[in-house]
PDB file of N, CA and C in Angstrom:
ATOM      1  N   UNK A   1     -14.601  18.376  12.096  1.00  0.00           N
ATOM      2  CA  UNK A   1     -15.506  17.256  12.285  1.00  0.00           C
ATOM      3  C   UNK A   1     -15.806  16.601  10.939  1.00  0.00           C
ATOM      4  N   UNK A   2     -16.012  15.141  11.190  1.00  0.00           N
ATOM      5  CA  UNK A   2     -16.358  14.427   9.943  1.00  0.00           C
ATOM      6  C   UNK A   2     -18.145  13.725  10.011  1.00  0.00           C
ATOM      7  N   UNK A   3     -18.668  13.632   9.165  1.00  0.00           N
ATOM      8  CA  UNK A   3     -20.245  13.207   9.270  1.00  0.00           C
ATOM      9  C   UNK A   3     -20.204  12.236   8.099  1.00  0.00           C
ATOM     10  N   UNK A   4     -21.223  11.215   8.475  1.00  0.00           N
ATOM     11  CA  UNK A   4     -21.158  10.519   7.351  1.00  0.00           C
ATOM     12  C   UNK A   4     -22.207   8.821   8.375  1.00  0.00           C
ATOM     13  N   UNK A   5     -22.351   7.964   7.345  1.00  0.00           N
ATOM     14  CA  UNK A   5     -22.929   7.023   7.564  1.00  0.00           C
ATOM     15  C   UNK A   5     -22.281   5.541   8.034  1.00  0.00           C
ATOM     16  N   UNK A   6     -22.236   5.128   9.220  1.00  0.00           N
ATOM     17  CA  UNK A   6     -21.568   3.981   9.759  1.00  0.00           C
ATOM     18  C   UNK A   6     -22.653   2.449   9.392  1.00  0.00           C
ATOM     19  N   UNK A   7     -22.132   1.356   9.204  1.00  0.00           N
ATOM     20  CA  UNK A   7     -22.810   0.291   9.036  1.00  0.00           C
ATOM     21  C   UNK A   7     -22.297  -0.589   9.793  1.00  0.00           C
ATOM     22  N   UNK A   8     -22.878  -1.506  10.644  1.00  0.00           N
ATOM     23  CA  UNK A   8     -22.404  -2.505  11.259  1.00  0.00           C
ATOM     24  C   UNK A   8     -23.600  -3.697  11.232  1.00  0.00           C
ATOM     25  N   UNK A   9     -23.547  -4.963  11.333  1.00  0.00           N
ATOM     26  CA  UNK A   9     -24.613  -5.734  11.420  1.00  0.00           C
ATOM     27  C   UNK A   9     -25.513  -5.929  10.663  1.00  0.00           C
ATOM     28  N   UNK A  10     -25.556  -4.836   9.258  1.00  0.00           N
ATOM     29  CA  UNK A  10     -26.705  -4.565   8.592  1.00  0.00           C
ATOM     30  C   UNK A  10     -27.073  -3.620   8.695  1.00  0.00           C
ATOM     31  N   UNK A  11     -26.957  -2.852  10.313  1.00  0.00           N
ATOM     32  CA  UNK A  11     -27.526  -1.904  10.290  1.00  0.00           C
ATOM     33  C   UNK A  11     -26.561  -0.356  10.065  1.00  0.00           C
ATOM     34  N   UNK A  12     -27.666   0.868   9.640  1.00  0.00           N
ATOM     35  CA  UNK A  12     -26.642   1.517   9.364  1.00  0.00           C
ATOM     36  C   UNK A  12     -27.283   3.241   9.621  1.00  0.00           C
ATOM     37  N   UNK A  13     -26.339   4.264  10.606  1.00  0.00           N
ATOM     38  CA  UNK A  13     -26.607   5.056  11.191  1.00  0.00           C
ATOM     39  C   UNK A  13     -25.560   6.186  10.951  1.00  0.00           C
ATOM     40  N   UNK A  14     -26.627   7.223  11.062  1.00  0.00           N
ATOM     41  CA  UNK A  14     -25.370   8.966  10.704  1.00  0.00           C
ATOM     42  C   UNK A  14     -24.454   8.876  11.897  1.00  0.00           C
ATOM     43  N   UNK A  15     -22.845   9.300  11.602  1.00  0.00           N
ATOM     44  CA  UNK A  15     -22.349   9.206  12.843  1.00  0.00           C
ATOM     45  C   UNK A  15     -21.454  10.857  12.216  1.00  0.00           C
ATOM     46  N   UNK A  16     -21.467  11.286  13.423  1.00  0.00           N
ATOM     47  CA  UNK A  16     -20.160  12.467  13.252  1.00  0.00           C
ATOM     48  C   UNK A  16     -19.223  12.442  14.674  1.00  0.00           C
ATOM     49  N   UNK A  17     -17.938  12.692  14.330  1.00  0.00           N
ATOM     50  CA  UNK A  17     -17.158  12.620  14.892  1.00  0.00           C
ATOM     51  C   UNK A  17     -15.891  13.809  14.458  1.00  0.00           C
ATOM     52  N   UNK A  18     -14.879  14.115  15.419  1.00  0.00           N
ATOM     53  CA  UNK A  18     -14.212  15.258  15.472  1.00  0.00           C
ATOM     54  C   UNK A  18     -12.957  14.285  14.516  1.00  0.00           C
ATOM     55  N   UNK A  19     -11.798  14.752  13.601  1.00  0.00           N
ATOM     56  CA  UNK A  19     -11.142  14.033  13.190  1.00  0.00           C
ATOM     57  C   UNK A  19      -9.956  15.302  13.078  1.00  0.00           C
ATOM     58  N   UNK A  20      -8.482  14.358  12.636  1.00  0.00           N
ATOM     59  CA  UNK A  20      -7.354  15.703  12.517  1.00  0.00           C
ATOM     60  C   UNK A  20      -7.059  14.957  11.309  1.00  0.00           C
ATOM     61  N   UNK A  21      -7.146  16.269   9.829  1.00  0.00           N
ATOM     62  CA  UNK A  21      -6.216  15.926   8.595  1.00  0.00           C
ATOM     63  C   UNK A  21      -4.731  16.425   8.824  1.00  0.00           C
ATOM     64  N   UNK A  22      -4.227  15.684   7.976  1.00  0.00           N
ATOM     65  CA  UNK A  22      -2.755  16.449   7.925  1.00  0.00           C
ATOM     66  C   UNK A  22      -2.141  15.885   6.649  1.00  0.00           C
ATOM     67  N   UNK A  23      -1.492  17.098   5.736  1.00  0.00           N
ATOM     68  CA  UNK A  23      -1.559  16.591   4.695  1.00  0.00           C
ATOM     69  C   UNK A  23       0.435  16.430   4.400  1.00  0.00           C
ATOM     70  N   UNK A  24       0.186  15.343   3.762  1.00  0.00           N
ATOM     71  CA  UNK A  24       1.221  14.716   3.487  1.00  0.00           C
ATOM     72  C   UNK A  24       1.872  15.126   1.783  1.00  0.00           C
ATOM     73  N   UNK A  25       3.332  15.475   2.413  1.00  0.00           N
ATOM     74  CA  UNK A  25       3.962  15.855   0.994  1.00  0.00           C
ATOM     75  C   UNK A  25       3.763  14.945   0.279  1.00  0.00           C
ATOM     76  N   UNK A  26       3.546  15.685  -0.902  1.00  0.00           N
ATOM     77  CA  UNK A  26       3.935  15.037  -2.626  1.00  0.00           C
ATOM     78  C   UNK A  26       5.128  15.852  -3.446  1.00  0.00           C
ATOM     79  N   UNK A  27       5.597  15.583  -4.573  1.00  0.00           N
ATOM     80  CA  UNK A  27       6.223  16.424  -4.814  1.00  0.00           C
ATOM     81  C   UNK A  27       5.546  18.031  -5.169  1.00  0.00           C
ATOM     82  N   UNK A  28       4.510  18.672  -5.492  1.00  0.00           N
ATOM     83  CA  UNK A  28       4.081  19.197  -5.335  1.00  0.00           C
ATOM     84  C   UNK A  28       2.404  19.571  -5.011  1.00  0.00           C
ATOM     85  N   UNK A  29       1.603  20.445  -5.107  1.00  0.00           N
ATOM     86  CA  UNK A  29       0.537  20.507  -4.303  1.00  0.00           C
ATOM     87  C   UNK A  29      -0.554  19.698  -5.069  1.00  0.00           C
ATOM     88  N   UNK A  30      -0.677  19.220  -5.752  1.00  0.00           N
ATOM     89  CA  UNK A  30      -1.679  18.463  -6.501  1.00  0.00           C
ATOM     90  C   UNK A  30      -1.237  16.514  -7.146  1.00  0.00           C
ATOM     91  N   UNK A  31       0.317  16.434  -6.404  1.00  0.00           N
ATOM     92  CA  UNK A  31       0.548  15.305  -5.967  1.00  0.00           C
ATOM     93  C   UNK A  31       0.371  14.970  -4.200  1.00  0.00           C
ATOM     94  N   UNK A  32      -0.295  16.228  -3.431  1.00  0.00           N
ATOM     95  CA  UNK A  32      -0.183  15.240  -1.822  1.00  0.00           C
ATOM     96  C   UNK A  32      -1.160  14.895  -1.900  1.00  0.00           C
ATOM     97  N   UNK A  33      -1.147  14.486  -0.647  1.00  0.00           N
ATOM     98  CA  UNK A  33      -2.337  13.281  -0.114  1.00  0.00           C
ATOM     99  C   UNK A  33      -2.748  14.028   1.242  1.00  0.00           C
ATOM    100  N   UNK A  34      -4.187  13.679   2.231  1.00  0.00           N
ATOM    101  CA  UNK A  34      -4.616  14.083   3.654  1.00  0.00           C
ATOM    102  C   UNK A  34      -4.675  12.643   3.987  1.00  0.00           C
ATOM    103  N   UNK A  35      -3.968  12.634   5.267  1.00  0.00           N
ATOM    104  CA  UNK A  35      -3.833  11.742   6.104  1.00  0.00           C
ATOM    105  C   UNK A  35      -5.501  12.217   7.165  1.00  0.00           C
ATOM    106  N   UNK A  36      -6.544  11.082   7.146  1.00  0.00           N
ATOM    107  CA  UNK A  36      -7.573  11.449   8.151  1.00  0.00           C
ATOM    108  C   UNK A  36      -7.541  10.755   8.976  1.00  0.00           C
ATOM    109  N   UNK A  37      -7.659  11.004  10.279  1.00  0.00           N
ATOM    110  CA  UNK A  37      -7.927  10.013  11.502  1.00  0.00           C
ATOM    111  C   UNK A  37      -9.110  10.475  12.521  1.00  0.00           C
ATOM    112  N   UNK A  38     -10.059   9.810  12.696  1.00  0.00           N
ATOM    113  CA  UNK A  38     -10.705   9.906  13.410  1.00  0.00           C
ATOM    114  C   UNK A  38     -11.060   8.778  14.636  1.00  0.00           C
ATOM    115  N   UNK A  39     -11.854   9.159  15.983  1.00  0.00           N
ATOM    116  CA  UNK A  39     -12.653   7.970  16.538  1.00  0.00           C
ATOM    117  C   UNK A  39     -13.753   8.504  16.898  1.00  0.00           C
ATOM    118  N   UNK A  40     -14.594   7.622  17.215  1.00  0.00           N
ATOM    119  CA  UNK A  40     -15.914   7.601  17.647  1.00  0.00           C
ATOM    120  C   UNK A  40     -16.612   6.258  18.372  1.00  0.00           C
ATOM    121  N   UNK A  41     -17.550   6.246  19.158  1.00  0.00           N
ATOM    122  CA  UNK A  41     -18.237   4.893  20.098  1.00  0.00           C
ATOM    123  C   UNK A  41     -19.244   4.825  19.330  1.00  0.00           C
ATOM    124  N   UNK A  42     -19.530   3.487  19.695  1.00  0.00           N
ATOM    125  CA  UNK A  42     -21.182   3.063  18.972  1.00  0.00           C
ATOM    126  C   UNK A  42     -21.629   1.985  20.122  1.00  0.00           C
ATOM    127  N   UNK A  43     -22.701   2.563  20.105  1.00  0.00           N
ATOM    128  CA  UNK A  43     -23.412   1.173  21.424  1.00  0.00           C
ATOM    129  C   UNK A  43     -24.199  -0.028  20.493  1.00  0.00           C
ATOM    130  N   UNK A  44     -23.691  -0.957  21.094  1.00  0.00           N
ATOM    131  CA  UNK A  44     -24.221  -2.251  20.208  1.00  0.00           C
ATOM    132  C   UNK A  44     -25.853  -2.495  20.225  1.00  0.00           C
ATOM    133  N   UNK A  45     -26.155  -2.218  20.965  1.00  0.00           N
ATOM    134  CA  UNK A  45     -27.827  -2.002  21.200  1.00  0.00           C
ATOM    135  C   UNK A  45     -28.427  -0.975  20.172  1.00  0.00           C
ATOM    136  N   UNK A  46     -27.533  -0.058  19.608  1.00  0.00           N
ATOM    137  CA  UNK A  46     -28.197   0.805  18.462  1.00  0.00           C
ATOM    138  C   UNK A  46     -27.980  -0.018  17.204  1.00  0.00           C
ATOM    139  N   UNK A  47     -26.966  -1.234  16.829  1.00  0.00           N
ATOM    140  CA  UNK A  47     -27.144  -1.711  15.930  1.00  0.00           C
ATOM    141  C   UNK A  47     -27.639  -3.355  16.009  1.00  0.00           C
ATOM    142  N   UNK A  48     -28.536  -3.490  16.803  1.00  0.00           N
ATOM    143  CA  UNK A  48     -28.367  -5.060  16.902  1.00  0.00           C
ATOM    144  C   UNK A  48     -28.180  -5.866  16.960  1.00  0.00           C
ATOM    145  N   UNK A  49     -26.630  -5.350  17.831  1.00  0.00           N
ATOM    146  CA  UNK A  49     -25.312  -6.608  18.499  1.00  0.00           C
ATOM    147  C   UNK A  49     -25.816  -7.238  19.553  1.00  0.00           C
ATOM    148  N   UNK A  50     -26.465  -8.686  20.011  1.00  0.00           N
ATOM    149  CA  UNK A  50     -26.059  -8.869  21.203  1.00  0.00           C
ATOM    150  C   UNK A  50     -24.910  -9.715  22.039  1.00  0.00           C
ATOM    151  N   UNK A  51     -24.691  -9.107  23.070  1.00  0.00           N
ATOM    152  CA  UNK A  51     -23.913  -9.159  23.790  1.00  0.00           C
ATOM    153  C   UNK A  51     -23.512 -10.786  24.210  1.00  0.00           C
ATOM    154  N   UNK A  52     -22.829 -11.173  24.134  1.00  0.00           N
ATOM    155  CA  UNK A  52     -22.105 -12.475  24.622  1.00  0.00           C
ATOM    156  C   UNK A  52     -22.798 -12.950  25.888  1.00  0.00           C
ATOM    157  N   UNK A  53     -23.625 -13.839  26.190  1.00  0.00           N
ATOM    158  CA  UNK A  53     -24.155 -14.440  27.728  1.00  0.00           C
ATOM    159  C   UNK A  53     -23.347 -14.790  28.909  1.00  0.00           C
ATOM    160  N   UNK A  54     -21.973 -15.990  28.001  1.00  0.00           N
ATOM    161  CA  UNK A  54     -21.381 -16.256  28.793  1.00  0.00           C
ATOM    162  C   UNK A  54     -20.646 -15.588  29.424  1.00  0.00           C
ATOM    163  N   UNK A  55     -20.487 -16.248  31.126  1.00  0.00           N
ATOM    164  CA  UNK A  55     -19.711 -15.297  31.907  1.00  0.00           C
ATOM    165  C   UNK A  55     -17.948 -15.299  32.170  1.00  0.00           C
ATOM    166  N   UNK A  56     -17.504 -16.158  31.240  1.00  0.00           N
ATOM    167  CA  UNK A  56     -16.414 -15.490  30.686  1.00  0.00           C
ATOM    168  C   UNK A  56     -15.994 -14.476  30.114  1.00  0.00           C
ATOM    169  N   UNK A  57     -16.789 -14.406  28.777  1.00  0.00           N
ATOM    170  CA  UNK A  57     -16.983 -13.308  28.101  1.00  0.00           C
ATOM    171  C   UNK A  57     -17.257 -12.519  28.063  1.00  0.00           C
ATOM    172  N   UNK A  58     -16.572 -11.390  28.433  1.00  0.00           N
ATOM    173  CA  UNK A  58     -17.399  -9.805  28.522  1.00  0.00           C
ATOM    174  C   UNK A  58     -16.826  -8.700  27.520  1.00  0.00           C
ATOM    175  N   UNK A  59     -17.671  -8.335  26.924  1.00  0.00           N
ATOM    176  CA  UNK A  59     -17.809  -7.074  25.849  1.00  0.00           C
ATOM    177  C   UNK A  59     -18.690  -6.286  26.248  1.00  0.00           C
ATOM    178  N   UNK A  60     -17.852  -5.051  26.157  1.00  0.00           N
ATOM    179  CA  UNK A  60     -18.705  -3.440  26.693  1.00  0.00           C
ATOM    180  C   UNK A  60     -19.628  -3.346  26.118  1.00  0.00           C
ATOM    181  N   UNK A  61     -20.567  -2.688  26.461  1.00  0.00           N
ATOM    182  CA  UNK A  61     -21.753  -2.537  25.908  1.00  0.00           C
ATOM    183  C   UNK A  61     -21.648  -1.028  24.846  1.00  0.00           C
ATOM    184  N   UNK A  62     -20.161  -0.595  24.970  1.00  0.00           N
ATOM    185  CA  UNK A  62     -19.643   0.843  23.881  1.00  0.00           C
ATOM    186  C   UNK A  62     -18.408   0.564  23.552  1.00  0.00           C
ATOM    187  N   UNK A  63     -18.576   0.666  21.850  1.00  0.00           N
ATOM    188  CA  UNK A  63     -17.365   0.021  21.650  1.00  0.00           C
ATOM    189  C   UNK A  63     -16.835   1.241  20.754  1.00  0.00           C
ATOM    190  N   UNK A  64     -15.334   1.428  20.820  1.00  0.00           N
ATOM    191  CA  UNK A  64     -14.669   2.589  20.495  1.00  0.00           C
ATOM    192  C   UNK A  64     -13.994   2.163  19.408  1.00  0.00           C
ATOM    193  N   UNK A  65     -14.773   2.614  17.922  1.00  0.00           N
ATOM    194  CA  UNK A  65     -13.683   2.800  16.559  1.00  0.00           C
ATOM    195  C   UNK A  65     -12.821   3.839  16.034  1.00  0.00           C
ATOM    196  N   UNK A  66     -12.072   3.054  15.605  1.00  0.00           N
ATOM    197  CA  UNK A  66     -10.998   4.372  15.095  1.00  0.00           C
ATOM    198  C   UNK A  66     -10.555   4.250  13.548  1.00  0.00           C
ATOM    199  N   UNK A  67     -10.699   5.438  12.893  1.00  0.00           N
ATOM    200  CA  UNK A  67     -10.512   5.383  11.210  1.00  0.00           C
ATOM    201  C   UNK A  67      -9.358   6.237  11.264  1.00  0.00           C
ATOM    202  N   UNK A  68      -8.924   5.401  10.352  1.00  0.00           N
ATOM    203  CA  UNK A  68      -7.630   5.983   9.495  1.00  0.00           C
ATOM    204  C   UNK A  68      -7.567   5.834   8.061  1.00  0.00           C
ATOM    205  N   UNK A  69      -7.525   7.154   7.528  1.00  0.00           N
ATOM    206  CA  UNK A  69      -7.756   6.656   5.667  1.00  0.00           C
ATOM    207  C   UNK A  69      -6.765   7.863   5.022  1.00  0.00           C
ATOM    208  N   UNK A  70      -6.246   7.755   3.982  1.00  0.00           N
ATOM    209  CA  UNK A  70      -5.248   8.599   2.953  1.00  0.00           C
ATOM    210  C   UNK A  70      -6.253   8.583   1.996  1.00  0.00           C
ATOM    211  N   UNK A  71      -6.622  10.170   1.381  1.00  0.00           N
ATOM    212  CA  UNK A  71      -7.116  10.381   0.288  1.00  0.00           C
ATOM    213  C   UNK A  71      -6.285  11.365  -0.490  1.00  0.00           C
ATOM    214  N   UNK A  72      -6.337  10.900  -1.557  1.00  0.00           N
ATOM    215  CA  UNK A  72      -4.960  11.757  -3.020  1.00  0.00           C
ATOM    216  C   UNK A  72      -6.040  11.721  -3.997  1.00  0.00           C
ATOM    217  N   UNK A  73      -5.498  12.475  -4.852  1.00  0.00           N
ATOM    218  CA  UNK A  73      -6.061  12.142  -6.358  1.00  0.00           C
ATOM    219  C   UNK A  73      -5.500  11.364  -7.301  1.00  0.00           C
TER     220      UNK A  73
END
């Protein structure tokens, strides 16, 4: 699991979420890198999104992000 602080809108909230590293060759162990990927939902009502009126437009009221980041030294 990963923990840490999400910001959207201004606003900004602890989020943890389950994630898989996997670490990527270098030529040896202090040239690789971790590949992280995680997701997690956020309801727009916890950050002060509102929702689109028109009735064309529809956006869930939970919206599902997904991170992907490479960290090396």
């Amino acid at each position: 699991n990963i923990s840490g602080d999400f910001t959207v809108h201004g606003k900004t909230l602890p989020i943890a979420a389950p994630a898989t590293v996997e670490v990527l060759p270098g030529g040896d162990s202090l040239n690789s890198a971790l590949l992280v990927t995680a997701s997690f939902e956020i309801k727009l009502d916890d950050y002060g999104i509102p929702r689109p009126k028109m009735l064309l437009l529809k956006l869930a009221e939970t919206i599902k992000i997904r991170v992907r980041f490479i960290a090396s030294t």
